[in-house]
PDB file of N, CA and C in Angstrom:
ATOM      1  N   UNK A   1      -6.362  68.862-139.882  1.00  0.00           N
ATOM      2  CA  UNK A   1      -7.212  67.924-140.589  1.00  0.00           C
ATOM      3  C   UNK A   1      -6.555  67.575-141.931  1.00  0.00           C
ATOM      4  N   UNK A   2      -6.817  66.469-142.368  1.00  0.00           N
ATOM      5  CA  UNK A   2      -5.837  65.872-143.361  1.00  0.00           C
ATOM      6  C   UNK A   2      -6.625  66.172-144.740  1.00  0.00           C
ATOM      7  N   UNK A   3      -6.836  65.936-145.608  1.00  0.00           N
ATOM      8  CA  UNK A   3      -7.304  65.624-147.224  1.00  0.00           C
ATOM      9  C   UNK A   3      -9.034  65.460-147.250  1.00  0.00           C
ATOM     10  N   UNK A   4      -8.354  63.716-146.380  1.00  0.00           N
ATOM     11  CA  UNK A   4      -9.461  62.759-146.547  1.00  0.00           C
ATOM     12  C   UNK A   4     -10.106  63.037-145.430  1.00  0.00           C
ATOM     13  N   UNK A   5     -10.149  63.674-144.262  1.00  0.00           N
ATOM     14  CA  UNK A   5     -11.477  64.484-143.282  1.00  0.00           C
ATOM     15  C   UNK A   5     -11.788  65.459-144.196  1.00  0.00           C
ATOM     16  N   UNK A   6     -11.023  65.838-144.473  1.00  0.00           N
ATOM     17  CA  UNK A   6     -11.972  67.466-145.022  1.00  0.00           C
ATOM     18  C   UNK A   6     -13.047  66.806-146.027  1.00  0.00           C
ATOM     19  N   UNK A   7     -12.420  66.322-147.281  1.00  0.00           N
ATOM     20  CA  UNK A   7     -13.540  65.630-148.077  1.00  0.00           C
ATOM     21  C   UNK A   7     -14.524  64.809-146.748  1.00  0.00           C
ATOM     22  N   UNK A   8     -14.704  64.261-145.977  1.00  0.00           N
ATOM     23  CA  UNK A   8     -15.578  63.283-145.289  1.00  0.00           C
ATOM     24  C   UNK A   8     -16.142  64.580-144.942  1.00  0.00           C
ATOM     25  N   UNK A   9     -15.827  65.463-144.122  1.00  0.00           N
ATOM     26  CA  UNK A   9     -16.423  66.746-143.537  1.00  0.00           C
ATOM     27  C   UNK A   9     -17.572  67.559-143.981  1.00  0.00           C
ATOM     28  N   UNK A  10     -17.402  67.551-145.466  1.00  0.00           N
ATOM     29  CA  UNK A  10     -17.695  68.503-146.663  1.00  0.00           C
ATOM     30  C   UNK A  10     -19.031  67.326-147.270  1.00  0.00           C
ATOM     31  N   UNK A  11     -18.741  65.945-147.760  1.00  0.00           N
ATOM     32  CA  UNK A  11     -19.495  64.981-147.503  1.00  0.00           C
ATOM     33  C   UNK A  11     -20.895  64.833-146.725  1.00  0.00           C
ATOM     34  N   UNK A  12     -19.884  64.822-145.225  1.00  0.00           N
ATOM     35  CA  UNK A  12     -21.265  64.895-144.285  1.00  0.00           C
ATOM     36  C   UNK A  12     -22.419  65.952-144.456  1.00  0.00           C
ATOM     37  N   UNK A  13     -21.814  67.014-144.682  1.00  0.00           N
ATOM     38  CA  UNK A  13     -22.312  68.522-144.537  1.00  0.00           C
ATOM     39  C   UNK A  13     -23.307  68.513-145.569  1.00  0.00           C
ATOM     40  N   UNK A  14     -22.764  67.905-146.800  1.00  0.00           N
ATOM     41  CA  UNK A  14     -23.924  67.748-148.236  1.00  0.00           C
ATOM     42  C   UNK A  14     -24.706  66.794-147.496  1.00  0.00           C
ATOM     43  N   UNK A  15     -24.543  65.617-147.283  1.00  0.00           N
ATOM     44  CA  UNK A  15     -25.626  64.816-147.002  1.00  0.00           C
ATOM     45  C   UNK A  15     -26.820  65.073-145.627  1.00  0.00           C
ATOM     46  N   UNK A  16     -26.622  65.885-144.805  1.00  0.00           N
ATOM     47  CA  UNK A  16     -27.039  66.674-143.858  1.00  0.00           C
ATOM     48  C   UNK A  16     -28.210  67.753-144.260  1.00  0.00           C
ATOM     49  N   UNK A  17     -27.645  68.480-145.810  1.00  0.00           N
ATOM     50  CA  UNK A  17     -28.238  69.187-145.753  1.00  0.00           C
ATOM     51  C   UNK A  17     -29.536  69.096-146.927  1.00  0.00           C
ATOM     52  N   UNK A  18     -29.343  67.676-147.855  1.00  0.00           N
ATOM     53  CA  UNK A  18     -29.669  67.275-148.725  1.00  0.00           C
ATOM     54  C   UNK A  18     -31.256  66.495-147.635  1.00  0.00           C
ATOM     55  N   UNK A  19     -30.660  65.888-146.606  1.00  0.00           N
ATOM     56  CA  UNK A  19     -31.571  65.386-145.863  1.00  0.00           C
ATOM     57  C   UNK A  19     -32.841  66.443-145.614  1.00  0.00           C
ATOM     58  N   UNK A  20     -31.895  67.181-144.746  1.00  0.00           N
ATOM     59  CA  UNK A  20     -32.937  67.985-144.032  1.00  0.00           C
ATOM     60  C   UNK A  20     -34.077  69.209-144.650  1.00  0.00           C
ATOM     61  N   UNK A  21     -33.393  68.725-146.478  1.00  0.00           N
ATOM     62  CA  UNK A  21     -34.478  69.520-147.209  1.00  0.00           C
ATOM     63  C   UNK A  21     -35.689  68.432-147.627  1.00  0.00           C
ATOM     64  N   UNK A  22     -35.006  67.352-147.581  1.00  0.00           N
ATOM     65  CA  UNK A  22     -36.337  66.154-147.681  1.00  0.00           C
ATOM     66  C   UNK A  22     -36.304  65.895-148.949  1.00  0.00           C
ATOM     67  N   UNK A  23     -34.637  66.017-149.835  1.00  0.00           N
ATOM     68  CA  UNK A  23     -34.503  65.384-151.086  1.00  0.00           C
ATOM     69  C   UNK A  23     -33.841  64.379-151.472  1.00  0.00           C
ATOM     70  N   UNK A  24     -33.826  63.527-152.177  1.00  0.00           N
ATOM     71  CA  UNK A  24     -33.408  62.385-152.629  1.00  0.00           C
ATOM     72  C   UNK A  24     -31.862  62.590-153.466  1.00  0.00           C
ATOM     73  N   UNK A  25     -31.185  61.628-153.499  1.00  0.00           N
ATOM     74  CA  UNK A  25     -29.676  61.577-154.455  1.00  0.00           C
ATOM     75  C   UNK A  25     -30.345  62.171-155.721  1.00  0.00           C
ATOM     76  N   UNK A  26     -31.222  61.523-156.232  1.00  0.00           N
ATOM     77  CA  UNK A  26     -31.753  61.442-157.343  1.00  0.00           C
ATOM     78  C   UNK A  26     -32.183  63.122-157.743  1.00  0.00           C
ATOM     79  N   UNK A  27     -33.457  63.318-156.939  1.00  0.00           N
ATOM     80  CA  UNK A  27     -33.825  64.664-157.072  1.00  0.00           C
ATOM     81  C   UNK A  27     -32.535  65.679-156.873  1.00  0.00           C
ATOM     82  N   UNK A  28     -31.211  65.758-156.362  1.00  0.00           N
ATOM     83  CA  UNK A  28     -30.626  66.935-156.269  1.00  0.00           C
ATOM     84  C   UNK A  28     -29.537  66.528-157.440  1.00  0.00           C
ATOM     85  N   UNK A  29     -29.450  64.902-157.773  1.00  0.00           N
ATOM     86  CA  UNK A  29     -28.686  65.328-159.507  1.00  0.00           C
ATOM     87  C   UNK A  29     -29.637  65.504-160.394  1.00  0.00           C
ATOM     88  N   UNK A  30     -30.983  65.511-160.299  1.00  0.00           N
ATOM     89  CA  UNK A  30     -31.185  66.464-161.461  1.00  0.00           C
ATOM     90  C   UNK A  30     -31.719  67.981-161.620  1.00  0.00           C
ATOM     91  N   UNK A  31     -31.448  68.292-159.993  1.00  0.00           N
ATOM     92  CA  UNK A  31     -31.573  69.415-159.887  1.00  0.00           C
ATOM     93  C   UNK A  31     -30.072  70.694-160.420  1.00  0.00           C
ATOM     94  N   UNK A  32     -28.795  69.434-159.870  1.00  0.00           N
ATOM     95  CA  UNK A  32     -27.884  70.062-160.409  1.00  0.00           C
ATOM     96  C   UNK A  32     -27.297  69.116-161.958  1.00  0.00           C
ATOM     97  N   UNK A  33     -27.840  68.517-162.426  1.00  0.00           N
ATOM     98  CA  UNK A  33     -27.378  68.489-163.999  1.00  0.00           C
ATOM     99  C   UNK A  33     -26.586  67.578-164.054  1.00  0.00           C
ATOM    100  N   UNK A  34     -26.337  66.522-162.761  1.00  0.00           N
ATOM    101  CA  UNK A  34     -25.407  65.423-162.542  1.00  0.00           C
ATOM    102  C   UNK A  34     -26.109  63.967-162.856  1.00  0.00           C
ATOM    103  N   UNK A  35     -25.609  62.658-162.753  1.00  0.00           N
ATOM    104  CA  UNK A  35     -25.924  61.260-162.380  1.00  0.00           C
ATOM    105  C   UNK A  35     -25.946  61.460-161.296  1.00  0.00           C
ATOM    106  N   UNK A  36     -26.622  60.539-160.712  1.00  0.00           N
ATOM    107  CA  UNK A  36     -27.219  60.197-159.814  1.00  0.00           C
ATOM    108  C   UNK A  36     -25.826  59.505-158.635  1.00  0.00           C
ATOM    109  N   UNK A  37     -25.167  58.853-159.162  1.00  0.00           N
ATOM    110  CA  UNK A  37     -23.757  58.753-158.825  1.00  0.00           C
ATOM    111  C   UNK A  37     -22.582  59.607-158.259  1.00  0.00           C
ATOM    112  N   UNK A  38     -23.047  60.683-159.333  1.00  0.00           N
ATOM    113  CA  UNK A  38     -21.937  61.648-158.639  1.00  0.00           C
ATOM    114  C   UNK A  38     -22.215  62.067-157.180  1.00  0.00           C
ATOM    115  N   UNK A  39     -23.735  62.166-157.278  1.00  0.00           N
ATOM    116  CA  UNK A  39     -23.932  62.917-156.159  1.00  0.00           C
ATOM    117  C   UNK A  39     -23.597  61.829-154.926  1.00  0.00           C
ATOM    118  N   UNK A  40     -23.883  60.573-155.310  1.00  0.00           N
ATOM    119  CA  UNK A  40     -23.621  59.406-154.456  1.00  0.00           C
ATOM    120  C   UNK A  40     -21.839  59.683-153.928  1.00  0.00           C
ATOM    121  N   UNK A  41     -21.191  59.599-154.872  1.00  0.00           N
ATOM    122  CA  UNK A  41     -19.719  60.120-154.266  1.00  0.00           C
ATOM    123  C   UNK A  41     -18.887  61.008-154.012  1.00  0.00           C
ATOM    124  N   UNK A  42     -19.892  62.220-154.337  1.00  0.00           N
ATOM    125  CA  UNK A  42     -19.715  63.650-153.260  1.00  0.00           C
ATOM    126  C   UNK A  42     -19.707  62.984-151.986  1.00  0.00           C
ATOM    127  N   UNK A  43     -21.431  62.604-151.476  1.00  0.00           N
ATOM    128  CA  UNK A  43     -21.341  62.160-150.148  1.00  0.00           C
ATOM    129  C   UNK A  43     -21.153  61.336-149.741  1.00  0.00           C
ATOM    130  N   UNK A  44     -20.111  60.683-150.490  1.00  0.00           N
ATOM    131  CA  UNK A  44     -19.304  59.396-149.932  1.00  0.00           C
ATOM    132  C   UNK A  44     -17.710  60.013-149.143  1.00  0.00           C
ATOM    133  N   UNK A  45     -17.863  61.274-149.888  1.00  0.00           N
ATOM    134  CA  UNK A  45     -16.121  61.482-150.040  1.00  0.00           C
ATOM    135  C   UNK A  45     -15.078  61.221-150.579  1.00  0.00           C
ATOM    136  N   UNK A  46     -15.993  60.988-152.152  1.00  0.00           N
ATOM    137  CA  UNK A  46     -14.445  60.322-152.949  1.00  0.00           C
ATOM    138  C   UNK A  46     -13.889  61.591-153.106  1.00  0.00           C
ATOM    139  N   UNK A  47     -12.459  61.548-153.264  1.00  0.00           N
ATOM    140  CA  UNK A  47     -11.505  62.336-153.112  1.00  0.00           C
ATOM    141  C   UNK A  47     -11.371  63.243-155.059  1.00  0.00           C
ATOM    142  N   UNK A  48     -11.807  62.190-156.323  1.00  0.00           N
ATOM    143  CA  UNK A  48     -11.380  62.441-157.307  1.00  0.00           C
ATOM    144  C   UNK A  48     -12.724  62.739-158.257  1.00  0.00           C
ATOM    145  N   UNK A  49     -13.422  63.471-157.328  1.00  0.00           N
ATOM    146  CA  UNK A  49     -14.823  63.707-157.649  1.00  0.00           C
ATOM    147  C   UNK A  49     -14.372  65.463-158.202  1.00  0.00           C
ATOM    148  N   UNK A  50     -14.721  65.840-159.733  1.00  0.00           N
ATOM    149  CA  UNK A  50     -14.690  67.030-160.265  1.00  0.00           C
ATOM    150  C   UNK A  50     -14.955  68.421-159.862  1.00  0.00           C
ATOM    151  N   UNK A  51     -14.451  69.406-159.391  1.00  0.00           N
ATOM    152  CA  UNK A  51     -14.588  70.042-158.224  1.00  0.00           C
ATOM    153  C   UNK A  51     -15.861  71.177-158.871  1.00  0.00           C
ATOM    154  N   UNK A  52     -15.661  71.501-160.774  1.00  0.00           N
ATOM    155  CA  UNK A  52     -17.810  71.433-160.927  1.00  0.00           C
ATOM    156  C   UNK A  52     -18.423  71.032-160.448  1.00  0.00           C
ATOM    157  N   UNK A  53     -18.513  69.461-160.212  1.00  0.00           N
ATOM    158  CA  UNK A  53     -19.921  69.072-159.909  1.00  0.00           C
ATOM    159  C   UNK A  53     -19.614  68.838-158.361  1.00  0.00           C
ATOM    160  N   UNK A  54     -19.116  69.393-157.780  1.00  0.00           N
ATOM    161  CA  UNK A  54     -19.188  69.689-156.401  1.00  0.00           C
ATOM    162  C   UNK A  54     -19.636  71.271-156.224  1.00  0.00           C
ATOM    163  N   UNK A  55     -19.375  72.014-156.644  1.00  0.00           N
ATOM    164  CA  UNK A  55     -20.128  73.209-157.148  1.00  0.00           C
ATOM    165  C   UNK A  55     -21.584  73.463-157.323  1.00  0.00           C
ATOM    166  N   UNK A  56     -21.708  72.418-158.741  1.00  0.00           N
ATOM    167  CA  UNK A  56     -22.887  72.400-158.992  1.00  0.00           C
ATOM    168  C   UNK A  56     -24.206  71.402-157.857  1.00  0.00           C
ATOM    169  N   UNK A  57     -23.515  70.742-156.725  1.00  0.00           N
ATOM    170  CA  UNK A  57     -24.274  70.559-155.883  1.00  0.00           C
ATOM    171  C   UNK A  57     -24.670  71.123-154.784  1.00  0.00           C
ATOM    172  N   UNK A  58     -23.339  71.979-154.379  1.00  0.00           N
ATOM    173  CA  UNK A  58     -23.527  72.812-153.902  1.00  0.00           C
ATOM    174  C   UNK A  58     -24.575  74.158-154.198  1.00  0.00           C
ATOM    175  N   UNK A  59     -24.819  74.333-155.338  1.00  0.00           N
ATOM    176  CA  UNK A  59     -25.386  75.532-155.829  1.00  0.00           C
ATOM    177  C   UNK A  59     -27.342  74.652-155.595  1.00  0.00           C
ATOM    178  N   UNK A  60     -27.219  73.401-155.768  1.00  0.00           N
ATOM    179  CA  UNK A  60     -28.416  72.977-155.989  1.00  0.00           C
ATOM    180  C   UNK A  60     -29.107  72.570-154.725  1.00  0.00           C
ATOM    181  N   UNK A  61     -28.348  72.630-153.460  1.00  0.00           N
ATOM    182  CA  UNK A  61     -28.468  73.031-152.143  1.00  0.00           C
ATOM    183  C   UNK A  61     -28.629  74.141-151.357  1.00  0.00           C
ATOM    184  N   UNK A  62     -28.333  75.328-152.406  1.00  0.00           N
ATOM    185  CA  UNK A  62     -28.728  76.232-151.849  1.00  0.00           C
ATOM    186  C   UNK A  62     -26.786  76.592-150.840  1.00  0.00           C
ATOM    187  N   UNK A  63     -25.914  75.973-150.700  1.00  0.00           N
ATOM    188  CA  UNK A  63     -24.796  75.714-149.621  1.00  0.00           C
ATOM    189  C   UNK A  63     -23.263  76.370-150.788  1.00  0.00           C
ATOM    190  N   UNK A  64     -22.629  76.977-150.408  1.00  0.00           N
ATOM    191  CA  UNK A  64     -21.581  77.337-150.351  1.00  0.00           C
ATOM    192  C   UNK A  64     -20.156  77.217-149.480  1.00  0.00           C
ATOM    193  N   UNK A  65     -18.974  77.099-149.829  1.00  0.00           N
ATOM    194  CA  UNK A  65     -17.592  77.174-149.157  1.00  0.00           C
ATOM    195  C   UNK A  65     -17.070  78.496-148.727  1.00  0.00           C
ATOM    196  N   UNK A  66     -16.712  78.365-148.166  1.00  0.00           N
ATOM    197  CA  UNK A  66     -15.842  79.573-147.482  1.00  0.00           C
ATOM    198  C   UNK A  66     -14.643  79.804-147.041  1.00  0.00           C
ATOM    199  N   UNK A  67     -13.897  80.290-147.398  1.00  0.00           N
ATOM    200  CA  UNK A  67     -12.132  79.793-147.104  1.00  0.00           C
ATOM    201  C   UNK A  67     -12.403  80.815-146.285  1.00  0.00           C
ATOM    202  N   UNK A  68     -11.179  80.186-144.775  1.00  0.00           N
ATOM    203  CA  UNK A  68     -11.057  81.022-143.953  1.00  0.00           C
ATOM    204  C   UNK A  68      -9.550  80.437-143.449  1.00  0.00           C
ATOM    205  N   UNK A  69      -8.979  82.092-143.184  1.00  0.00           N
ATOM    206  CA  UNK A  69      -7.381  82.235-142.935  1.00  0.00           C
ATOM    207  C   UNK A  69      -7.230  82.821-141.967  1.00  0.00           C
ATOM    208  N   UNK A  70      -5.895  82.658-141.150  1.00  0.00           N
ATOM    209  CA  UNK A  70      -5.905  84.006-140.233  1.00  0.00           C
ATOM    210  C   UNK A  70      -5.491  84.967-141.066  1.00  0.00           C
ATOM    211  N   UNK A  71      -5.179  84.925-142.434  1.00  0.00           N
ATOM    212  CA  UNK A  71      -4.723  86.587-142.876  1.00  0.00           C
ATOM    213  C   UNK A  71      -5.759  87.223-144.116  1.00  0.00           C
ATOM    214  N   UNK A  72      -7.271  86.024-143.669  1.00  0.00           N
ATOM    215  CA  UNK A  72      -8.075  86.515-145.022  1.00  0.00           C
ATOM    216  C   UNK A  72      -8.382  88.196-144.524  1.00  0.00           C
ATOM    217  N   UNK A  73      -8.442  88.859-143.694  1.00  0.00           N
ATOM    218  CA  UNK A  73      -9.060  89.918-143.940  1.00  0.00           C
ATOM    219  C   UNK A  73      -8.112  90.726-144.270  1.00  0.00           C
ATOM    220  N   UNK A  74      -6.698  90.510-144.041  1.00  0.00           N
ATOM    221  CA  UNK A  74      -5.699  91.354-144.722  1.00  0.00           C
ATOM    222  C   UNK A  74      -6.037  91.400-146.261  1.00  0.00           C
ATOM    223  N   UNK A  75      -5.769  90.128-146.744  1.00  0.00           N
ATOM    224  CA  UNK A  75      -6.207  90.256-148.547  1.00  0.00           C
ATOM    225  C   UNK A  75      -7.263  90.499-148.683  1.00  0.00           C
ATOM    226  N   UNK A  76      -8.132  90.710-148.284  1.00  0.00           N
ATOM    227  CA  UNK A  76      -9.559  91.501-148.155  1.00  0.00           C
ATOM    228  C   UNK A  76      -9.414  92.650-148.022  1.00  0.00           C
ATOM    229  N   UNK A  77      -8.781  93.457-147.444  1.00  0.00           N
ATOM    230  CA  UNK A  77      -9.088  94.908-147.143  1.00  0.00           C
ATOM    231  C   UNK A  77      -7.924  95.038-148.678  1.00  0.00           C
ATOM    232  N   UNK A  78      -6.917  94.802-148.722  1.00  0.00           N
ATOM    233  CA  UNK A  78      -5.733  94.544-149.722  1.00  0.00           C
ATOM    234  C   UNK A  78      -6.688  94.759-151.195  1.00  0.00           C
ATOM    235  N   UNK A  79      -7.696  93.884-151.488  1.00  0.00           N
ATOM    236  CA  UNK A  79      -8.455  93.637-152.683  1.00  0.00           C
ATOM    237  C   UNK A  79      -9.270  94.954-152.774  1.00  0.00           C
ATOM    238  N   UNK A  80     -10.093  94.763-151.524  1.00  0.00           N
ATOM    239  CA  UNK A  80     -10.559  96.145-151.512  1.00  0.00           C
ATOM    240  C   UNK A  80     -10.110  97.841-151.513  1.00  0.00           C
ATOM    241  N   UNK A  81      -9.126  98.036-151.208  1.00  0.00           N
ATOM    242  CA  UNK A  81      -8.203  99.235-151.939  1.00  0.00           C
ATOM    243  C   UNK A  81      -7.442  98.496-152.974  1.00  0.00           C
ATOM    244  N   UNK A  82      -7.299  98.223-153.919  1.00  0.00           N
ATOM    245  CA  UNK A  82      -7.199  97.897-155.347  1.00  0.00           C
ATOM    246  C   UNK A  82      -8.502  98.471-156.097  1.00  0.00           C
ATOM    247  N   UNK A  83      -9.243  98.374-155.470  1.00  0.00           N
ATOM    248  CA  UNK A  83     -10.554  98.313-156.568  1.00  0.00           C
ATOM    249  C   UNK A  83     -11.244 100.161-156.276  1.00  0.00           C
TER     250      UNK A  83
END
């Protein structure tokens, strides 16, 4: 997957989930502290959208990222004997 799917991907996924709580652009930028805009081009998929306030919409959704590798659980167990 290229750049510009992943942003469309990530996009969809906000606007999906923004729906299915039964909130408005409006209501989740001022739930997360944004214009009303930004949130408009999160789920548009602009590419040069501040990766805070992709955060902070995320957080105001309740939705999180998750990186996944084939060698995340190596640096996982790795992190975890460090500590």
């Amino acid at each position: 997957m290229d750049v510009k799917q992943e942003f469309s991907h990530i996009a969809s996924a906000i606007r999906a989930h923004r729906r299915a709580q039964s909130l408005t652009q409006k209501q989740v930028a001022k739930m997360a502290k944004l214009s009303t805009s930004v949130v408009f081009d999160i789920e548009h998929g602009k590419e040069s959208v501040l990766t805070k306030n992709l955060f902070k919409v995320l957080a105001a959704l309740d939705l999180k990222i998750e990186l996944v590798s084939p060698i995340s659980r190596y640096i996982l167990d790795d992190e975890e004997k460090e500590d």
